[in-house]
PDB file of N, CA and C in Angstrom:
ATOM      1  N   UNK A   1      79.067   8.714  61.538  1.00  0.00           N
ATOM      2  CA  UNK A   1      78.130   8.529  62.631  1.00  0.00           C
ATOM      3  C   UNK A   1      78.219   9.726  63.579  1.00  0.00           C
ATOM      4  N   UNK A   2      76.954  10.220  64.040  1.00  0.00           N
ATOM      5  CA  UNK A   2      77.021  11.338  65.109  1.00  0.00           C
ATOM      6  C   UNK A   2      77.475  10.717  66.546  1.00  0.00           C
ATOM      7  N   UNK A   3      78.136  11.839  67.101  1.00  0.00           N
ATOM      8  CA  UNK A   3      78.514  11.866  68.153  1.00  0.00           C
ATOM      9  C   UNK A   3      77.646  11.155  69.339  1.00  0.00           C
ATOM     10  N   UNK A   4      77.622  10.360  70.102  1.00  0.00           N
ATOM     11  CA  UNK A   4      76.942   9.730  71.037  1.00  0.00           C
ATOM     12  C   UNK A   4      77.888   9.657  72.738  1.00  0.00           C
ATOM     13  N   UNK A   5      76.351  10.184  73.186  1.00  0.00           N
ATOM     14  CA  UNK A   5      76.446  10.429  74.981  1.00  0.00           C
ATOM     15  C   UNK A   5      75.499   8.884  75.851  1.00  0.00           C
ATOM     16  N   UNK A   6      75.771   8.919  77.127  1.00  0.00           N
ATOM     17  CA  UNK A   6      74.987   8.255  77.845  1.00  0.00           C
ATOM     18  C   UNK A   6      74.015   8.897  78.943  1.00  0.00           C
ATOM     19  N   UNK A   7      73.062   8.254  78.833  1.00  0.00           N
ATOM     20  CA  UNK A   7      72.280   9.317  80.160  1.00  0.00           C
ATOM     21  C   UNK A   7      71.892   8.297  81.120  1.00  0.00           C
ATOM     22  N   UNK A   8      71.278   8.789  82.151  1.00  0.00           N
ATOM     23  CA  UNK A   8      71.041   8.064  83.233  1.00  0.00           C
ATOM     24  C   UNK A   8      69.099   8.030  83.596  1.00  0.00           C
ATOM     25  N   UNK A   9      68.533   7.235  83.006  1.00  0.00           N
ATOM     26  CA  UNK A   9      67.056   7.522  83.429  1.00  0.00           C
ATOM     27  C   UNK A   9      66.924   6.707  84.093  1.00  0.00           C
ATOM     28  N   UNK A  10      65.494   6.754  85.123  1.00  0.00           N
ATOM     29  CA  UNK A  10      64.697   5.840  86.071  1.00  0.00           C
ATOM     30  C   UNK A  10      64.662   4.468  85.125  1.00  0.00           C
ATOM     31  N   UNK A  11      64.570   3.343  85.709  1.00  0.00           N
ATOM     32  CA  UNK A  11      63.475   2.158  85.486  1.00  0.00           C
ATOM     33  C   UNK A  11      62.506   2.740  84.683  1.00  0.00           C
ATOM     34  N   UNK A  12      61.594   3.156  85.257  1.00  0.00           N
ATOM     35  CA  UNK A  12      60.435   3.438  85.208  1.00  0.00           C
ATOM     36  C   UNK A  12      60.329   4.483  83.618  1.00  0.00           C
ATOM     37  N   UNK A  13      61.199   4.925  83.662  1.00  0.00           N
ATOM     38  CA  UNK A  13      61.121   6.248  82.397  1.00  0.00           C
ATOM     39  C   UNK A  13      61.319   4.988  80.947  1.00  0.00           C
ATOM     40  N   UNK A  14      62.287   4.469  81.457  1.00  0.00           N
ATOM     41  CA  UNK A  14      62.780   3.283  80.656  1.00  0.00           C
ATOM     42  C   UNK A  14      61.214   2.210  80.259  1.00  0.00           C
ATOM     43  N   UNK A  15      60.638   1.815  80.861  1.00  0.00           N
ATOM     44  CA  UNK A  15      59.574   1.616  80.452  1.00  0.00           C
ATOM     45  C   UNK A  15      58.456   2.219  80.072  1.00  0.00           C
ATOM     46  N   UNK A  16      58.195   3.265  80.202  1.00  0.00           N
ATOM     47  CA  UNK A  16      57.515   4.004  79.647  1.00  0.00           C
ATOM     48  C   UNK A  16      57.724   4.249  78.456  1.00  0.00           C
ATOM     49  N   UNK A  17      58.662   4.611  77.791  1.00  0.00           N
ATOM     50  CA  UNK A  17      59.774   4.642  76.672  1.00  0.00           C
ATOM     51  C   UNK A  17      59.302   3.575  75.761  1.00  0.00           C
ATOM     52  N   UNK A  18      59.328   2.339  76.449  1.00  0.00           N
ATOM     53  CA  UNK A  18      58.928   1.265  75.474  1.00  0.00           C
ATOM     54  C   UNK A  18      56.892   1.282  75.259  1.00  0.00           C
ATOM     55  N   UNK A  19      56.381   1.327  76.459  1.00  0.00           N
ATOM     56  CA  UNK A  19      55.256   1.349  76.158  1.00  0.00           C
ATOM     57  C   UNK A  19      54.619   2.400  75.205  1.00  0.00           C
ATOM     58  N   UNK A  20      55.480   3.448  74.868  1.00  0.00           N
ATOM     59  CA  UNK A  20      55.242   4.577  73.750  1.00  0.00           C
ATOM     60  C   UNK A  20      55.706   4.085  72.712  1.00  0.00           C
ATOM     61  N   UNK A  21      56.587   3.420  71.891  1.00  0.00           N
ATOM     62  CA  UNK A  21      57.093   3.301  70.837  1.00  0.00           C
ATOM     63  C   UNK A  21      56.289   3.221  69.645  1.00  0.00           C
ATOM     64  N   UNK A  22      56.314   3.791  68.623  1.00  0.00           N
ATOM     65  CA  UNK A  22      55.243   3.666  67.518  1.00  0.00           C
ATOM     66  C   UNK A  22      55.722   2.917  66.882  1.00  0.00           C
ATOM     67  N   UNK A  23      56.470   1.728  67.146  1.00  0.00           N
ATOM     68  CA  UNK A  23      56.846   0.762  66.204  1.00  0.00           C
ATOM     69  C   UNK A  23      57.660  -0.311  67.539  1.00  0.00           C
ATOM     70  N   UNK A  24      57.701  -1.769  66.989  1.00  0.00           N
ATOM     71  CA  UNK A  24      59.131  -2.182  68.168  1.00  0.00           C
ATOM     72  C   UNK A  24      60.330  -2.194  67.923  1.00  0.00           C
ATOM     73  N   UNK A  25      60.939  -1.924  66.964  1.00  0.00           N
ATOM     74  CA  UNK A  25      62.219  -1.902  66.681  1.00  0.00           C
ATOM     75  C   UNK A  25      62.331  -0.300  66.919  1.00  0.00           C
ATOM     76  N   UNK A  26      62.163   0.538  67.323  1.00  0.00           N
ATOM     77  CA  UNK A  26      62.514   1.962  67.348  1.00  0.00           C
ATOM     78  C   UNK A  26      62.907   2.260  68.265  1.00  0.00           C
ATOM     79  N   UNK A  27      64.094   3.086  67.955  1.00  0.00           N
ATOM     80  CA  UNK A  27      65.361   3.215  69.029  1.00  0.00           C
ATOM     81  C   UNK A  27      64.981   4.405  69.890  1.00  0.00           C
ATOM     82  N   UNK A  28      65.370   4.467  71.336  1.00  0.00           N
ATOM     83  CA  UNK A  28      65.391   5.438  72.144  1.00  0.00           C
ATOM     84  C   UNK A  28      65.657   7.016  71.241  1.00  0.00           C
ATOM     85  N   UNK A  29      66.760   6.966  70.911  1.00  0.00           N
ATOM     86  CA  UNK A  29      66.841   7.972  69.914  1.00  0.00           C
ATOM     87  C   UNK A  29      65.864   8.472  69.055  1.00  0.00           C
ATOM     88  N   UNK A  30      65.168   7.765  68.114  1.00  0.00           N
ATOM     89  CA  UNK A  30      64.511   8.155  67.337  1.00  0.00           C
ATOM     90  C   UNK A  30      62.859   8.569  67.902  1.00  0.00           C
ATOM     91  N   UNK A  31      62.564   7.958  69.325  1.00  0.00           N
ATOM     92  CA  UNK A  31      61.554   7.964  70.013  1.00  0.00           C
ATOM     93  C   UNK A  31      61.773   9.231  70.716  1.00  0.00           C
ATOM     94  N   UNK A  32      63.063   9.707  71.594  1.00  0.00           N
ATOM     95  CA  UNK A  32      62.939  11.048  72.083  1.00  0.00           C
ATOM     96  C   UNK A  32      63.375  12.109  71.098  1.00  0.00           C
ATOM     97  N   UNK A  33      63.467  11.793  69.864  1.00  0.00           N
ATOM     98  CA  UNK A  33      63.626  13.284  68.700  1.00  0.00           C
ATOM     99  C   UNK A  33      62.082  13.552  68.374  1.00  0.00           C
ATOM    100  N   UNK A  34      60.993  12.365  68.102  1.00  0.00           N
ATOM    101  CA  UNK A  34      59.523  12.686  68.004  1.00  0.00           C
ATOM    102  C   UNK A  34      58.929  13.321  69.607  1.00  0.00           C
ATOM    103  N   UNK A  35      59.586  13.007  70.451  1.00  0.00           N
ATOM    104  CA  UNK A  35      59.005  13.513  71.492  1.00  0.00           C
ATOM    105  C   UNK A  35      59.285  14.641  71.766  1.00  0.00           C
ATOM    106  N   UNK A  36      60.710  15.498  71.517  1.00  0.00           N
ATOM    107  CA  UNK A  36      60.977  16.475  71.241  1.00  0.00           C
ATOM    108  C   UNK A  36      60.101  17.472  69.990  1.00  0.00           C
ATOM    109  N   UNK A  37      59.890  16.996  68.987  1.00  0.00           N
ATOM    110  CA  UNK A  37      59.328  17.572  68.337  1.00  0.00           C
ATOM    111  C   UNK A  37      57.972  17.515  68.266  1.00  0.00           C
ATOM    112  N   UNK A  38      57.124  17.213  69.208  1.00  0.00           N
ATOM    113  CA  UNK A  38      55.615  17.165  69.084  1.00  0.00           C
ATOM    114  C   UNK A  38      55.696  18.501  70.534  1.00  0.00           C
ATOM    115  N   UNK A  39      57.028  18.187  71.661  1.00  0.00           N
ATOM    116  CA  UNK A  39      56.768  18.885  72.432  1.00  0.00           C
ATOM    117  C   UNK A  39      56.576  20.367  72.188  1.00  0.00           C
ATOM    118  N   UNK A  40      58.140  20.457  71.221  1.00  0.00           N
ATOM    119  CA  UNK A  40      58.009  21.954  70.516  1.00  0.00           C
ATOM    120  C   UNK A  40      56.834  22.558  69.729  1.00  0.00           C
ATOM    121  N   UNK A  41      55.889  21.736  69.063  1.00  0.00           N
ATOM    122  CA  UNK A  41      54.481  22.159  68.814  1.00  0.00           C
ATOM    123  C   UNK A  41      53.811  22.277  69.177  1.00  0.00           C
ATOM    124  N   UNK A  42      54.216  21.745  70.682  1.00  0.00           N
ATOM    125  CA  UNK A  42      52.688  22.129  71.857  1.00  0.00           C
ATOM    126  C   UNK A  42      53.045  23.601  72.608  1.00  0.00           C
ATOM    127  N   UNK A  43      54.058  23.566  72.474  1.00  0.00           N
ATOM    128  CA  UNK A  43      54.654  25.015  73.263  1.00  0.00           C
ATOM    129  C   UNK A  43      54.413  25.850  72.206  1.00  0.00           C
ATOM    130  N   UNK A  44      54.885  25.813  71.059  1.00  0.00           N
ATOM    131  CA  UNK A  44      54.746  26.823  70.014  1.00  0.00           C
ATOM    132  C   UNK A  44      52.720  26.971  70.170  1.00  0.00           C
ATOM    133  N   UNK A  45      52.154  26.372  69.954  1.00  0.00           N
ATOM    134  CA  UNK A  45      50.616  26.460  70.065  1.00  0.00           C
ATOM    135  C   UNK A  45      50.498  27.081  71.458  1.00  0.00           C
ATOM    136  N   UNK A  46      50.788  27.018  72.398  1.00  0.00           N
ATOM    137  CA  UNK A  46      50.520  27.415  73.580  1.00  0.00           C
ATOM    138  C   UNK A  46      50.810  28.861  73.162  1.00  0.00           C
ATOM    139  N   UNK A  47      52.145  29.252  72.913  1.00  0.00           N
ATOM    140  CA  UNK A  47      52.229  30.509  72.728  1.00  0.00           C
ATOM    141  C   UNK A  47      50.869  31.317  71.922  1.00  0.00           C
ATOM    142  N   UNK A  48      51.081  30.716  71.164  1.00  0.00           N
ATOM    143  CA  UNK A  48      49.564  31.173  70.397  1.00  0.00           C
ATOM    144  C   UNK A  48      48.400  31.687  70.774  1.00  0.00           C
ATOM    145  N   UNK A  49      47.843  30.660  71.540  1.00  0.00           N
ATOM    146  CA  UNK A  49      46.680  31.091  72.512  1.00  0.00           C
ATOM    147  C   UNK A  49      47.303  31.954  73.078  1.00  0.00           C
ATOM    148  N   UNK A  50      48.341  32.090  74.237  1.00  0.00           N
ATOM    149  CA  UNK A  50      48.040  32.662  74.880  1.00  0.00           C
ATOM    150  C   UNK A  50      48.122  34.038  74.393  1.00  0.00           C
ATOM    151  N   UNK A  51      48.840  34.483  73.222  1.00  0.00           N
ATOM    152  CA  UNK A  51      48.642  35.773  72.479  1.00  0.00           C
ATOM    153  C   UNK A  51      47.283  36.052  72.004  1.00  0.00           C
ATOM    154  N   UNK A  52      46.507  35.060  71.892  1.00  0.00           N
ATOM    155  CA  UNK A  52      44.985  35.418  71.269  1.00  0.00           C
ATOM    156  C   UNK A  52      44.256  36.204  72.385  1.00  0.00           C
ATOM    157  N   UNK A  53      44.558  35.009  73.395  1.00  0.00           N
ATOM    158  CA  UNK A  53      44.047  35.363  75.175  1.00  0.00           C
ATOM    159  C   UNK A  53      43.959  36.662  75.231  1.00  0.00           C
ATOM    160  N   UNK A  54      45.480  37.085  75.437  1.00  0.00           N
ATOM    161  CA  UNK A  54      46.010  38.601  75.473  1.00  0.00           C
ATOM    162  C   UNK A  54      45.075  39.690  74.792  1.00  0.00           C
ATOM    163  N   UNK A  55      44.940  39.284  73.736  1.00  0.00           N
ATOM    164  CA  UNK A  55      44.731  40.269  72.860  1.00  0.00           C
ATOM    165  C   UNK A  55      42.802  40.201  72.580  1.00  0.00           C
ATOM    166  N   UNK A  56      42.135  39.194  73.220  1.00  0.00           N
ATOM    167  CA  UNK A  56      41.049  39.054  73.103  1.00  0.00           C
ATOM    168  C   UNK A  56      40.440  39.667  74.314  1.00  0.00           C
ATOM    169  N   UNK A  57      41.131  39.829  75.672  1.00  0.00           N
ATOM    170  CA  UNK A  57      40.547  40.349  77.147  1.00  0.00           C
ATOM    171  C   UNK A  57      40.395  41.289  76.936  1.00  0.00           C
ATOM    172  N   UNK A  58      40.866  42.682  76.423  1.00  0.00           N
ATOM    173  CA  UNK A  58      40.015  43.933  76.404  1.00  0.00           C
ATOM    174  C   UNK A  58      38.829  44.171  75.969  1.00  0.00           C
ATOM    175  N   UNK A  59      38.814  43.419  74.795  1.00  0.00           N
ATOM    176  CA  UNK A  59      37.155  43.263  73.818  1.00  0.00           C
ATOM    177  C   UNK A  59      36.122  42.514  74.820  1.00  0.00           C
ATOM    178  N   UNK A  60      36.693  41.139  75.859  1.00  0.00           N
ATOM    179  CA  UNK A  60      35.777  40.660  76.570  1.00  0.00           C
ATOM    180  C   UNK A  60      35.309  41.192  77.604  1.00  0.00           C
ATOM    181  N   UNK A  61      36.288  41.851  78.350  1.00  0.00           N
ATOM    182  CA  UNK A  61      36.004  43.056  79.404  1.00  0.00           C
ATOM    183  C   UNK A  61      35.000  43.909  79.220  1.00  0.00           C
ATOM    184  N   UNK A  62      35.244  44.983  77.519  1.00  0.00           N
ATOM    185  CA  UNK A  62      34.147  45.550  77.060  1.00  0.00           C
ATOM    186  C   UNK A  62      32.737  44.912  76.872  1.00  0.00           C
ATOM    187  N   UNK A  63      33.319  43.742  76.614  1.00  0.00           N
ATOM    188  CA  UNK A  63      31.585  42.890  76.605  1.00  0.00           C
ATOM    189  C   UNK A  63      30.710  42.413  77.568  1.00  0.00           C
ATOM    190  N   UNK A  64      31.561  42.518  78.799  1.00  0.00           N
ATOM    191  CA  UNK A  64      31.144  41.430  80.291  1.00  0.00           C
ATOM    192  C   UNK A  64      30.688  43.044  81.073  1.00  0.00           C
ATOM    193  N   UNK A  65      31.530  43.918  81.195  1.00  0.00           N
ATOM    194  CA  UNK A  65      31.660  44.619  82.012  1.00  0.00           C
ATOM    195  C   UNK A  65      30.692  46.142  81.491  1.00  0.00           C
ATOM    196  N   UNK A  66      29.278  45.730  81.346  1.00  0.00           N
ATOM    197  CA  UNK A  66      28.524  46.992  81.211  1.00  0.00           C
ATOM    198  C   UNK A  66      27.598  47.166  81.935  1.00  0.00           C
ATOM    199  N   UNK A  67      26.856  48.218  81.787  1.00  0.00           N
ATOM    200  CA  UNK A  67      25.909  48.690  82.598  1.00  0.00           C
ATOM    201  C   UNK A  67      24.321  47.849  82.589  1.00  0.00           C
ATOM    202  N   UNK A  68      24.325  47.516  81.205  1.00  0.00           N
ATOM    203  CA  UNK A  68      23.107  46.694  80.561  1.00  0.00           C
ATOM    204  C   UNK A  68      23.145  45.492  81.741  1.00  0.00           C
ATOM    205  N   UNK A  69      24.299  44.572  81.276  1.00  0.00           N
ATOM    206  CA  UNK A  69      24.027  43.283  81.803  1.00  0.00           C
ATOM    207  C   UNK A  69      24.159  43.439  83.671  1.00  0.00           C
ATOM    208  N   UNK A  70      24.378  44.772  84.220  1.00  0.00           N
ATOM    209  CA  UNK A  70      24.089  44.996  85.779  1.00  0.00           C
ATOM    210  C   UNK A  70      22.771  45.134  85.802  1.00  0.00           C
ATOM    211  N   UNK A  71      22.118  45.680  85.018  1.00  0.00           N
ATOM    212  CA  UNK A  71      20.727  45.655  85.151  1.00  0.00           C
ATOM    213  C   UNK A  71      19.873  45.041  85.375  1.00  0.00           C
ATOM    214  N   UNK A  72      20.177  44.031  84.495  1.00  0.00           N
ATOM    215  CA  UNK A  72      19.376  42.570  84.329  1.00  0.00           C
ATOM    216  C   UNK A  72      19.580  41.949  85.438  1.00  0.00           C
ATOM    217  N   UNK A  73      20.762  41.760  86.468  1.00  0.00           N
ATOM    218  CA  UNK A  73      21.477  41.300  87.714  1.00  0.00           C
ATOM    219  C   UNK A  73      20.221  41.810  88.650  1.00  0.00           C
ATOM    220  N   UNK A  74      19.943  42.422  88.647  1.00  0.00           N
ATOM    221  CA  UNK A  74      18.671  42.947  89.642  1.00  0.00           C
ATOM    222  C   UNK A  74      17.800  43.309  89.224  1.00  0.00           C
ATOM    223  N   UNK A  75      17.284  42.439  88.384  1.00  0.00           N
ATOM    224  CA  UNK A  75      15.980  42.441  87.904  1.00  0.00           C
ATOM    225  C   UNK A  75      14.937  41.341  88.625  1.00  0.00           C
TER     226      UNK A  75
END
């Protein structure tokens, strides 16, 4: 058996906890390792974008920022 700690959460976290469970017999444990690991895929995706972001603003700059579409502005 792995090593086991105690933690200290709110009430409130504590129910929340249960109102998430994708099953009712599923243990705190096994509920914050999926929560851990959906979190790490939202961060890993975040990174993502925001490298697309990065790497997409010079091309949009070139596209937003011309002389043509000032023209039309005072037309």
């Amino acid at each position: 058996m792995t090593e086991a700690t105690t933690i200290q959460v709110d009430k409130s976290i504590v129910n929340s906890l249960k109102e998430v469970r994708e099953y009712p017999r599923q243990t705190y444990n096994e509920l914050l390792k999926r929560m851990v690991q959906v979190f790490k895929g939202v961060k890993k995706r975040n990174q993502y974008d925001e490298f697309l972001h990065k790497i997409q603003k010079t091309k949009m700059k070139e596209l937003w920022d011309n002389k043509e579409d000032e023209a039309w502005e005072n037309a």
